[in-house]
Protein backbone atom coordinates (compact mmCIF):
# COMPACT_ATOMS: atom_id res chain seq x y z
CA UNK A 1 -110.07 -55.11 200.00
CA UNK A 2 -109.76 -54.46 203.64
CA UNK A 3 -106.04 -54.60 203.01
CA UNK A 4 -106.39 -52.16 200.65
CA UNK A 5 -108.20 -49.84 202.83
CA UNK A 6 -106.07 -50.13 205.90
CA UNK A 7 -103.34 -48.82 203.45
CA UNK A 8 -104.98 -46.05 202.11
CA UNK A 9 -106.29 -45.25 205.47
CA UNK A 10 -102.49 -45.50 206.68
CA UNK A 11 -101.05 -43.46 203.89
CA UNK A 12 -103.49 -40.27 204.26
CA UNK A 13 -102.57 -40.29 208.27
CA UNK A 14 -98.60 -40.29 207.47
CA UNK A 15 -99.02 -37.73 205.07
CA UNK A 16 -101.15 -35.48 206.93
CA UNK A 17 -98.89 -36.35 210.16
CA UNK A 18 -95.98 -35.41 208.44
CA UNK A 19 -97.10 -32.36 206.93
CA UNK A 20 -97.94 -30.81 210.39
CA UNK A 21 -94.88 -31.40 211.49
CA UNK A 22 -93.38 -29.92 208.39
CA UNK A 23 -95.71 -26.52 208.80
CA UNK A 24 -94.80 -26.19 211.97
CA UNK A 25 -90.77 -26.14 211.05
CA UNK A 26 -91.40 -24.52 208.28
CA UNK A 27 -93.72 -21.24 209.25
CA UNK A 28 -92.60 -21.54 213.12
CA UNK A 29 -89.82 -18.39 212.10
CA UNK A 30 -92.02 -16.38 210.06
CA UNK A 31 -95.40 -16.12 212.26
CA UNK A 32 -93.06 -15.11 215.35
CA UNK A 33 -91.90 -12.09 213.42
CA UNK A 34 -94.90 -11.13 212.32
CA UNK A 35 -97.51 -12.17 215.06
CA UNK A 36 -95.29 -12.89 218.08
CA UNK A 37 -96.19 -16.09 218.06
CA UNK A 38 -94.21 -18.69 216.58
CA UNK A 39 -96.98 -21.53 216.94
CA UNK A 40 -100.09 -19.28 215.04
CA UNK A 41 -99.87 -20.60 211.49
CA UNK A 42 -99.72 -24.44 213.32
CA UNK A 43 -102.93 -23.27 215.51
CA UNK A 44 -104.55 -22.82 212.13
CA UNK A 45 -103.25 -25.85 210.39
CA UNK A 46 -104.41 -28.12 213.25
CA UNK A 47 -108.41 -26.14 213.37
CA UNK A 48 -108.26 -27.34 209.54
CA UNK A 49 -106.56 -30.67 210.10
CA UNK A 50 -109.04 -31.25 212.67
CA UNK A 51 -112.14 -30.83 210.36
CA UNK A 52 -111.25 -32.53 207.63
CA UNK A 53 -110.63 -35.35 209.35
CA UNK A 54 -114.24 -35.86 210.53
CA UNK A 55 -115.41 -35.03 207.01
CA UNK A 56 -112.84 -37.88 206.01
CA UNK A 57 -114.71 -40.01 208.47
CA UNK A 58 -118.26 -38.83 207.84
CA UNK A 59 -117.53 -39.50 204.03
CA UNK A 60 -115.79 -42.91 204.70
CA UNK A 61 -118.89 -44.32 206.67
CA UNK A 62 -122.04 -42.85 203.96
CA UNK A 63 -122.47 -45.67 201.38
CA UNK A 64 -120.57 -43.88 198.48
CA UNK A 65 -123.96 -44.27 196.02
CA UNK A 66 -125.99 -41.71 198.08
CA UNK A 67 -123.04 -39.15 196.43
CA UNK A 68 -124.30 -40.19 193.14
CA UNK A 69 -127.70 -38.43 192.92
CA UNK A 70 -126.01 -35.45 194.66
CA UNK A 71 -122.96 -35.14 192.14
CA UNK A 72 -124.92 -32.40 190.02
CA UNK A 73 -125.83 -30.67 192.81
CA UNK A 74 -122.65 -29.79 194.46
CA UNK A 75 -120.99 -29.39 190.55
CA UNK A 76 -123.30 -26.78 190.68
CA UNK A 77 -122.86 -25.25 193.87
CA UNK A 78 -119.23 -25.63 193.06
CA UNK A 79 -119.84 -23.46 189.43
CA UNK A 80 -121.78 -21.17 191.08
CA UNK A 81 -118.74 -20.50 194.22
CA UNK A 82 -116.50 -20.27 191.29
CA UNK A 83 -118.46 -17.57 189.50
CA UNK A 84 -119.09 -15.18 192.43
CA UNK A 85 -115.82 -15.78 193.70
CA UNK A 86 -114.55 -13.29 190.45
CA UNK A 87 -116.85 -10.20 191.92
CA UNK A 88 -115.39 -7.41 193.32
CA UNK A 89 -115.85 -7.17 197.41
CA UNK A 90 -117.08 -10.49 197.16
CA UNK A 91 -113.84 -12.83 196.50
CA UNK A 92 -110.54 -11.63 198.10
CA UNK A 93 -107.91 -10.06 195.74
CA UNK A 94 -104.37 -11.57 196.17
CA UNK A 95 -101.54 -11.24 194.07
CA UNK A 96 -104.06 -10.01 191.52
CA UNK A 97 -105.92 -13.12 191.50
CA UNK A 98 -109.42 -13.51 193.38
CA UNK A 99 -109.64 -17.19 194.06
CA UNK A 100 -111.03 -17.10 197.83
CA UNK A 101 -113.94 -16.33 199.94
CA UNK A 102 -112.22 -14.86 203.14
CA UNK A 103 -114.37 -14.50 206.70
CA UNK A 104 -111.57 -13.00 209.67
CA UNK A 105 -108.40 -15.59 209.40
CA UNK A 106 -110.63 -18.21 207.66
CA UNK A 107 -110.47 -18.30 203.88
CA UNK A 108 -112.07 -20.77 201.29
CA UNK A 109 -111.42 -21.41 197.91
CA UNK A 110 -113.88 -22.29 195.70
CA UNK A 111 -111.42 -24.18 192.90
CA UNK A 112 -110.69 -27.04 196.03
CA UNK A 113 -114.47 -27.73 196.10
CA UNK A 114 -114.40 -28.17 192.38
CA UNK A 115 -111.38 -30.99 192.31
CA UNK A 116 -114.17 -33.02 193.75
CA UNK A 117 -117.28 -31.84 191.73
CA UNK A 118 -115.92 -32.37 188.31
CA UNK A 119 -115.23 -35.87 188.86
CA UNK A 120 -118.11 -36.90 190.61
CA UNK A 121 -119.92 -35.10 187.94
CA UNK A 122 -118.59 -36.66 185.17
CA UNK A 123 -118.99 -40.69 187.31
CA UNK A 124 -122.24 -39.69 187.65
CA UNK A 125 -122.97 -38.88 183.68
CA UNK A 126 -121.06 -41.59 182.06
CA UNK A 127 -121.88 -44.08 184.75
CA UNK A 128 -125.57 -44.05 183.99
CA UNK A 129 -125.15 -45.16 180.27
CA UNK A 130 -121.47 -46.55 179.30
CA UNK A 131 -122.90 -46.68 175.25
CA UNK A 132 -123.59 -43.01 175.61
CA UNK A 133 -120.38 -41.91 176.43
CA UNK A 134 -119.39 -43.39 173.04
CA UNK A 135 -120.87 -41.00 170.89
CA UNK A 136 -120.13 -37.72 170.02
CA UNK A 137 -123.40 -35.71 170.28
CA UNK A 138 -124.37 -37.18 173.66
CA UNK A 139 -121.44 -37.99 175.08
CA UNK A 140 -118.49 -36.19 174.07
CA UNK A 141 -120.16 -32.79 173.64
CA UNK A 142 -121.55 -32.85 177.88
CA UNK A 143 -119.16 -34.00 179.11
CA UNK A 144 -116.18 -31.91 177.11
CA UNK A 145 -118.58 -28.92 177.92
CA UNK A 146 -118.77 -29.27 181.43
CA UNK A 147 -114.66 -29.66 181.96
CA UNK A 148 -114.33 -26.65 179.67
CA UNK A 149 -117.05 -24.59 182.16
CA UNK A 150 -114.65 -26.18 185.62
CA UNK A 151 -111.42 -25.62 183.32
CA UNK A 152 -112.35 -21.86 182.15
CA UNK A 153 -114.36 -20.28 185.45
CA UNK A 154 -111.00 -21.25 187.26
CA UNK A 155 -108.41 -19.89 184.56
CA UNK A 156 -110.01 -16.91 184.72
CA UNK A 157 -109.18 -16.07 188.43
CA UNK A 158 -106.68 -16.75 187.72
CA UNK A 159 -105.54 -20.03 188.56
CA UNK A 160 -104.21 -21.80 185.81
CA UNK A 161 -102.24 -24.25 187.67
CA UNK A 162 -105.57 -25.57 189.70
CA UNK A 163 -107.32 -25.16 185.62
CA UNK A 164 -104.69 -27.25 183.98
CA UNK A 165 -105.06 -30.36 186.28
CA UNK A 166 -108.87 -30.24 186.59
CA UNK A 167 -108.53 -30.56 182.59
CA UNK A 168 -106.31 -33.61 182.93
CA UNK A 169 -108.14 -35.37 185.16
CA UNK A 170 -111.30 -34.46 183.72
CA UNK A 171 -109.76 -36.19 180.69
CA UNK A 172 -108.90 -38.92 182.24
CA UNK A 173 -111.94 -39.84 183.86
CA UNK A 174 -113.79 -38.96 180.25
CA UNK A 175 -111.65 -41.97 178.29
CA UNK A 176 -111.78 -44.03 181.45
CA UNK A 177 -115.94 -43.37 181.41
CA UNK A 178 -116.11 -44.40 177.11
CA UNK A 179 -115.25 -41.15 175.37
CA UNK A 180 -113.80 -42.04 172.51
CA UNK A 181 -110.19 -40.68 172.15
CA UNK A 182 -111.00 -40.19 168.20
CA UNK A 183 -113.61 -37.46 169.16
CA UNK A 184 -111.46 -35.77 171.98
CA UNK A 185 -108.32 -35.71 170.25
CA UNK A 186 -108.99 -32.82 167.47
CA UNK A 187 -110.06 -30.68 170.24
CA UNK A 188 -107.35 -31.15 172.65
CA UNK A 189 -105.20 -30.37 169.47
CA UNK A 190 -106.77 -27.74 168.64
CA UNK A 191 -107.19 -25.66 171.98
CA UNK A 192 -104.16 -26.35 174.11
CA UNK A 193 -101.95 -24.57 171.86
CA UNK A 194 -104.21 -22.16 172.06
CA UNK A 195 -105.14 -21.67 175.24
CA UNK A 196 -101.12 -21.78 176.07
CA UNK A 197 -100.40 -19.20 174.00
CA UNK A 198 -103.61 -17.12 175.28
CA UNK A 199 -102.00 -17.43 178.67
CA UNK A 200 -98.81 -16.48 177.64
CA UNK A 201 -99.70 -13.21 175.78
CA UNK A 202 -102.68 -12.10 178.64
CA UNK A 203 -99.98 -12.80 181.88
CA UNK A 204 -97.18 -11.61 182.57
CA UNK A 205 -96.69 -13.59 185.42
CA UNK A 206 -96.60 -16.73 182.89
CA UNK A 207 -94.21 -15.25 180.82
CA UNK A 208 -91.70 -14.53 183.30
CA UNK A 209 -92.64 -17.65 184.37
CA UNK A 210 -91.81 -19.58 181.06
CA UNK A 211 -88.82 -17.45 180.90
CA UNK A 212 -87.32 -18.47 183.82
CA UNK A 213 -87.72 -21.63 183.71
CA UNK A 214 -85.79 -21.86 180.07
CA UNK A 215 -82.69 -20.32 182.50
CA UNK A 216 -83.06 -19.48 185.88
CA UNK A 217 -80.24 -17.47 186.21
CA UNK A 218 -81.53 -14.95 183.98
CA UNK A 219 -82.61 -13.14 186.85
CA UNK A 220 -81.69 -14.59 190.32
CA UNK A 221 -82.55 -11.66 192.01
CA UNK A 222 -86.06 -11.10 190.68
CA UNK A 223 -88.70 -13.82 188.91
CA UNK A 224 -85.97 -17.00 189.43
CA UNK A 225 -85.31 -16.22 192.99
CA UNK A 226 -87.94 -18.93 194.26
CA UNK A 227 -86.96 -21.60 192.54
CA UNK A 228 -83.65 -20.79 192.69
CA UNK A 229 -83.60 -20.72 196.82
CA UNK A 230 -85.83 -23.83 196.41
CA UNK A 231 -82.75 -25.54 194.79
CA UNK A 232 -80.64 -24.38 197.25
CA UNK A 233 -82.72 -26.08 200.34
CA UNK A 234 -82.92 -29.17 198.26
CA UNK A 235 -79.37 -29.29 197.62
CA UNK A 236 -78.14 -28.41 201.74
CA UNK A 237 -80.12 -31.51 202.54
CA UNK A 238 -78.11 -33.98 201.23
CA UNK A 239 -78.61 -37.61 201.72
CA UNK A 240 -80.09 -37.64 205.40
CA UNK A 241 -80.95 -33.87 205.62
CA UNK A 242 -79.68 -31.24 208.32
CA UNK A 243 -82.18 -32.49 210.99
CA UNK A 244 -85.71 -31.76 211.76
CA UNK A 245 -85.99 -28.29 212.71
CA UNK A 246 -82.53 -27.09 211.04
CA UNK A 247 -83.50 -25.29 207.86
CA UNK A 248 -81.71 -22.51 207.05
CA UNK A 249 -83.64 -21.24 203.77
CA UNK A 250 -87.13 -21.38 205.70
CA UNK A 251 -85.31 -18.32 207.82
CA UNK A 252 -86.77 -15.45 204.83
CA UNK A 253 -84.95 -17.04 202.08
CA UNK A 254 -87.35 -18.90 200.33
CA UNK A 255 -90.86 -17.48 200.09
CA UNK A 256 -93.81 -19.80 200.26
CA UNK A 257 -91.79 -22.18 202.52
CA UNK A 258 -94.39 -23.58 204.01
CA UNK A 259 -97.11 -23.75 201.65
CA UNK A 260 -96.34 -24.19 197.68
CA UNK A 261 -92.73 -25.11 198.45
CA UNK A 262 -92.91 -27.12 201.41
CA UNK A 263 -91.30 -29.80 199.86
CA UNK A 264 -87.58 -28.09 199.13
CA UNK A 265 -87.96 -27.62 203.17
CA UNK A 266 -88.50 -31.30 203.47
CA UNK A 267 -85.95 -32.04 201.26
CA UNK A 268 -83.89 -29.71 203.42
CA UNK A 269 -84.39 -30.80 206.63
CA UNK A 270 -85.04 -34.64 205.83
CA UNK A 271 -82.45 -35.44 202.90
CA UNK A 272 -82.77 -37.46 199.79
CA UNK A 273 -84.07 -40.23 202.27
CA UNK A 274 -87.32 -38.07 203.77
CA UNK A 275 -87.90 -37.04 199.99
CA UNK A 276 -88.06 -40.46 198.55
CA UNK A 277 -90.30 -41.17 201.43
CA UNK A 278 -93.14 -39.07 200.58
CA UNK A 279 -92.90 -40.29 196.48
CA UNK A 280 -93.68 -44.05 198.27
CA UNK A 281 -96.00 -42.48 200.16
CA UNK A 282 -98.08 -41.18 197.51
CA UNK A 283 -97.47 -44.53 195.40
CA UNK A 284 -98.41 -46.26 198.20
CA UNK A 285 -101.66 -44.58 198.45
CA UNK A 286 -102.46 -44.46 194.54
CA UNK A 287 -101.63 -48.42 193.85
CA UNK A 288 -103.86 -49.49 196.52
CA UNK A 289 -106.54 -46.97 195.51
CA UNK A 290 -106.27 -47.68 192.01
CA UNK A 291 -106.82 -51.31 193.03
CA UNK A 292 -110.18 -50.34 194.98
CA UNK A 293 -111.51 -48.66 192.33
CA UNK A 294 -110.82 -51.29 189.79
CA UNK A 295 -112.85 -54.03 192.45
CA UNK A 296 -115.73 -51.73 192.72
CA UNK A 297 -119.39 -52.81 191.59
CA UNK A 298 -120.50 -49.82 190.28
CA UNK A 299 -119.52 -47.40 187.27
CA UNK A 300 -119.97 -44.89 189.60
CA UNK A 301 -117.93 -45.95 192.15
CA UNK A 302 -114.96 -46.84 189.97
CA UNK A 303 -115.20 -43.65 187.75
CA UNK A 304 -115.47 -41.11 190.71
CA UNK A 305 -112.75 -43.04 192.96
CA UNK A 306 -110.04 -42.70 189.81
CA UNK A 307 -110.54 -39.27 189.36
CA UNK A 308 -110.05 -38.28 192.94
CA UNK A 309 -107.02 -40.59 193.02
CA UNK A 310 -106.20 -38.58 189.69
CA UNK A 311 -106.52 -35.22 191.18
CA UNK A 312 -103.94 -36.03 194.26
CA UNK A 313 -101.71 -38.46 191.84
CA UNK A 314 -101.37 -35.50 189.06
CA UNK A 315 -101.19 -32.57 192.11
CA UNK A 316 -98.57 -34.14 193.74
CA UNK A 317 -96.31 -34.47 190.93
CA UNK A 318 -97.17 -31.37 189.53
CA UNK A 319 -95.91 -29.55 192.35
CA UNK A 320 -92.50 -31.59 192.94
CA UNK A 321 -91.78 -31.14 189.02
CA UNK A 322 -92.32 -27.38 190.16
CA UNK A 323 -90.55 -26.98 193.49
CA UNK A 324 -87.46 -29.28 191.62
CA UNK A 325 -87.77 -27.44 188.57
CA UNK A 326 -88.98 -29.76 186.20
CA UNK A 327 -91.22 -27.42 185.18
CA UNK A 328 -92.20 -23.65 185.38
CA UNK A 329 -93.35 -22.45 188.51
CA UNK A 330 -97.09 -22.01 189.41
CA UNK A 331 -99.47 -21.89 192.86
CA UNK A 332 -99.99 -25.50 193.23
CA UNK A 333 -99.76 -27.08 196.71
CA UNK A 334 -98.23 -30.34 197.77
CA UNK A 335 -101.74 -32.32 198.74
CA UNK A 336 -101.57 -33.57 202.48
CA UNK A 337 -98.22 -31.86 203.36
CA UNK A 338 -98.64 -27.62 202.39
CA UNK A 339 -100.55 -25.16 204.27
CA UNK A 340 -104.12 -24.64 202.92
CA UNK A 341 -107.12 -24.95 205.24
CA UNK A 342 -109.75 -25.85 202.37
CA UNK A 343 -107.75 -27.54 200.52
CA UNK A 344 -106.64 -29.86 203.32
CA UNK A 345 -110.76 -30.41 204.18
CA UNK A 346 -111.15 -31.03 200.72
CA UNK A 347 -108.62 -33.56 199.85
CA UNK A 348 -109.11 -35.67 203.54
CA UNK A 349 -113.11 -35.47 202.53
CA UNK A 350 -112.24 -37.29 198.77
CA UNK A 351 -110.15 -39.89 200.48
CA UNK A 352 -112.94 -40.98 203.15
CA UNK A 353 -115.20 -41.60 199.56
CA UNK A 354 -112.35 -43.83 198.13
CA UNK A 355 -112.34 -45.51 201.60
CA UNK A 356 -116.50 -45.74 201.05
CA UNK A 357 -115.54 -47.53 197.92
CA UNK A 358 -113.71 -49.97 199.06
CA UNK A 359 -116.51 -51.50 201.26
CA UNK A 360 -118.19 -51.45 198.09
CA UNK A 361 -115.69 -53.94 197.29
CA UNK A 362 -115.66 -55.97 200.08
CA UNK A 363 -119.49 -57.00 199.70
CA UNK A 364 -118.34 -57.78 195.88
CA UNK A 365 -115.77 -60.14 197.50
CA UNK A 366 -118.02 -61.46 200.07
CA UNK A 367 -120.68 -62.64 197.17
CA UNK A 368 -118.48 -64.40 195.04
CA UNK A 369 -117.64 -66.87 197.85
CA UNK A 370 -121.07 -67.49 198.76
CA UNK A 371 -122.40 -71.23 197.51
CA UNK A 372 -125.50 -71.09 195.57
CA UNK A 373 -128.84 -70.63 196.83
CA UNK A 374 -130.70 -73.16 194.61
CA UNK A 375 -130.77 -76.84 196.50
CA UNK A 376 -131.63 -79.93 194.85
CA UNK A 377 -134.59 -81.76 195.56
CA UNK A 378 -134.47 -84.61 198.12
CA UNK A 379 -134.31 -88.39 196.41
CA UNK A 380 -136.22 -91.27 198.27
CA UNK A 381 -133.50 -92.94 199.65
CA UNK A 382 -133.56 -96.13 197.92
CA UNK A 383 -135.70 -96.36 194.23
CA UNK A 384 -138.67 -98.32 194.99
CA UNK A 385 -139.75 -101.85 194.18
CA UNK A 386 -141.54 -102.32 191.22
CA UNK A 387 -144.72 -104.70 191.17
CA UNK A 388 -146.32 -107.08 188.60
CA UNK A 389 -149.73 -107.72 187.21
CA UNK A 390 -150.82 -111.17 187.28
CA UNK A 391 -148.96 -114.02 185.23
CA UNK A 392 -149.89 -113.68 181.30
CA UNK A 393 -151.02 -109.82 181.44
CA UNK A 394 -148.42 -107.38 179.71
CA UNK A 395 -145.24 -106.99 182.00
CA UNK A 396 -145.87 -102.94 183.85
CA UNK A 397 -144.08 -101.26 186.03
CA UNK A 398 -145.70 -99.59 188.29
CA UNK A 399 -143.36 -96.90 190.57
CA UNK A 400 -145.45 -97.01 193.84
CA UNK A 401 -145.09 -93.57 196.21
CA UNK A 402 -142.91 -94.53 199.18
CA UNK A 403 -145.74 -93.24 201.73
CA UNK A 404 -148.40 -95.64 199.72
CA UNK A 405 -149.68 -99.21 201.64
CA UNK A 406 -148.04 -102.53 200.63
């Protein structure tokens, strides 16, 4: 297990590493036009770098179960930042969307906080009784209840890229907790079409969206032109890249350079080779975390471990399918490597509980080598003589004590 630590330890410090060196390429250009000083957005990313790294190490040394009794609590506290988030004056409006608390140049967003509550939530409920999570009335109902409350309070921003992978995961960790698939199934069936075509009626952002992405050339100019300059920066890089620092699409081509579409200026600057990187990387990270989870003691444990793993495993790809247009565009970041402050803390503060986890597993390991604790009693070290009666009485044996008189 320590193995399996070091390299999760190792694989959240490369990507983190290499993401501040990617922000600062990629925003360097932009925050000199428009604050004079080429090095503010890095300033920022390194003030957010800098906490969640302690909360990655404050997490990593708390025993993980003390998380389990709080798990309701902060799924709460994360509901509750999700509903007053939507209130006028209260959340920040951007891009029509209110999906942050802002304070001066610091902003938080409430959805991050969530990616951690739902599946500690869910650990926490299923964990207690495994048979419960089997049936429908007390199992299925909670727990498809409470990802529909995370799912919808974040759709509603709106934020349906963050909503559709919290209801993933959240279905993940259900079937991995006991939910039976035979209960879950007619629902999913029932209200993803739904919900799709909800979201593609109600926004027109997702229709243009949609539309796009069917052909992208239908309007280079106008709703394609990210993705379309996101191409473009993938394609320059070639097999090596242009060199670190030589991006030509992060200079007001391509918008969200250095936050949802970080990766095309990666791909850019670094080639096929830096971009291949990263995807071992992030395997890297999720096979060894998968196997801590797997090795740890408790249903707890396990349960919240995978669905943290889930939430980074399914983000990541989500937003390379996006930025490579595998699929239509939405505001997901790249975990690790895109600008965010809170969702940086965030995602470093679920890695230090995996790394909790796996001394969970450690102490598993260090118990099944341990040689019973029961000892055998001591034998006399020879059997001792027996004895006779006198000649003509009936033949006994009589075992005399070893400390007895001859």
């Amino acid at each position: 297990m320590s193995a399996s630590r070091g390299a999760v330890i190792f694989s959240v410090l490369a990507l983190a590493a290499l993401g501040t060196v990617m922000i600062y390429s990629a925003s360097a250009p932009t925050a000199d036009r428009l604050t004079g000083n080429g090095d503010n957005t890095l300033v920022k990313h390194l003030f957010w770098l800098g906490l969640g790294l302690c909360a990655f190490a404050a997490v990593a040394v708390v025993e993980y179960e003390k998380w389990e009794k709080m798990a309701p609590w902060i799924f709460g506290i994360a509901a509750t930042f999700l509903a007053f988030v939507m209130v006028p004056h209260v959340g920040a409006e951007v891009n029509g969307a209110r999906r942050w608390f802002r304070l001066g140049d610091l902003s938080f967003q409430p959805s991050e906080l969530m990616k951690i509550a739902l599946p500690l939530f869910l650990a926490w409920y299923l964990g207690k009784d495994p048979e419960r999570a089997r049936t429908f009335k007390r199992g299925f109902l909670p727990v498809a209840g409470a990802i529909a409350f995370a799912v919808g309070l974040t759709a509603i921003e709106p934020d349906l890229g963050t909503a559709g992978l919290l209801a993933i995961s959240g279905g993940c960790v259900a079937l991995l907790g006991g939910v039976r698939l035979v209960h879950a199934l007619p629902g999913v069936l029932a209200v993803v079409p739904v919900a799709a075509l909800g979201a593609f009626l109600k926004f027109d952002h997702v229709k243009k969206r949609l539309l796009v992405f069917m052909n992208p050339d239908a309007d280079p100019l106008g709703a394609g032109y990210q993705i379309k300059q996101a191409l473009i920066a993938l394609g320059s890089g070639g097999k090596f890249g242009a060199g670190l620092g030589m991006s030509r699409q992060k200079l007001f081509f391509l918008p969200e350079k250095h936050t949802d579409f970080i990766f095309s200026i990666l791909g850019e600057e670094l080639g096929l080779v830096g971009g291949i990187a990263v995807l071992a990387l992030f395997l890297f990270l999720l096979w060894h975390g998968r196997t801590i989870a797997r090795r740890c003691r408790t249903n707890f444990g396990a349960l919240a471990a995978a669905g943290l793993l889930m939430n980074v495993g399914f983000q990541a790809a989500m937003n390379i399918a996006v930025v490579t247009a595998s699929m239509p565009t939405k505001g997901i970041s790249l975990p690790f490597l895109s600008f965010g402050g809170s969702g940086l803390f965030f995602t470093l503060a679920a890695m230090g509980f995996i790394v909790s986890v796996s001394r969970d597993g450690d102490l598993a390991e260090f118990e099944a080598v341990q040689p019973s604790a029961a000892v055998e009693p001591a034998l006399p070290a020879s059997p001792p003589e027996p004895t006779r009666e006198a000649a003509g009485s009936p033949a006994i044996t009589v075992l005399q004590s070893p400390e007895a008189p001859q």
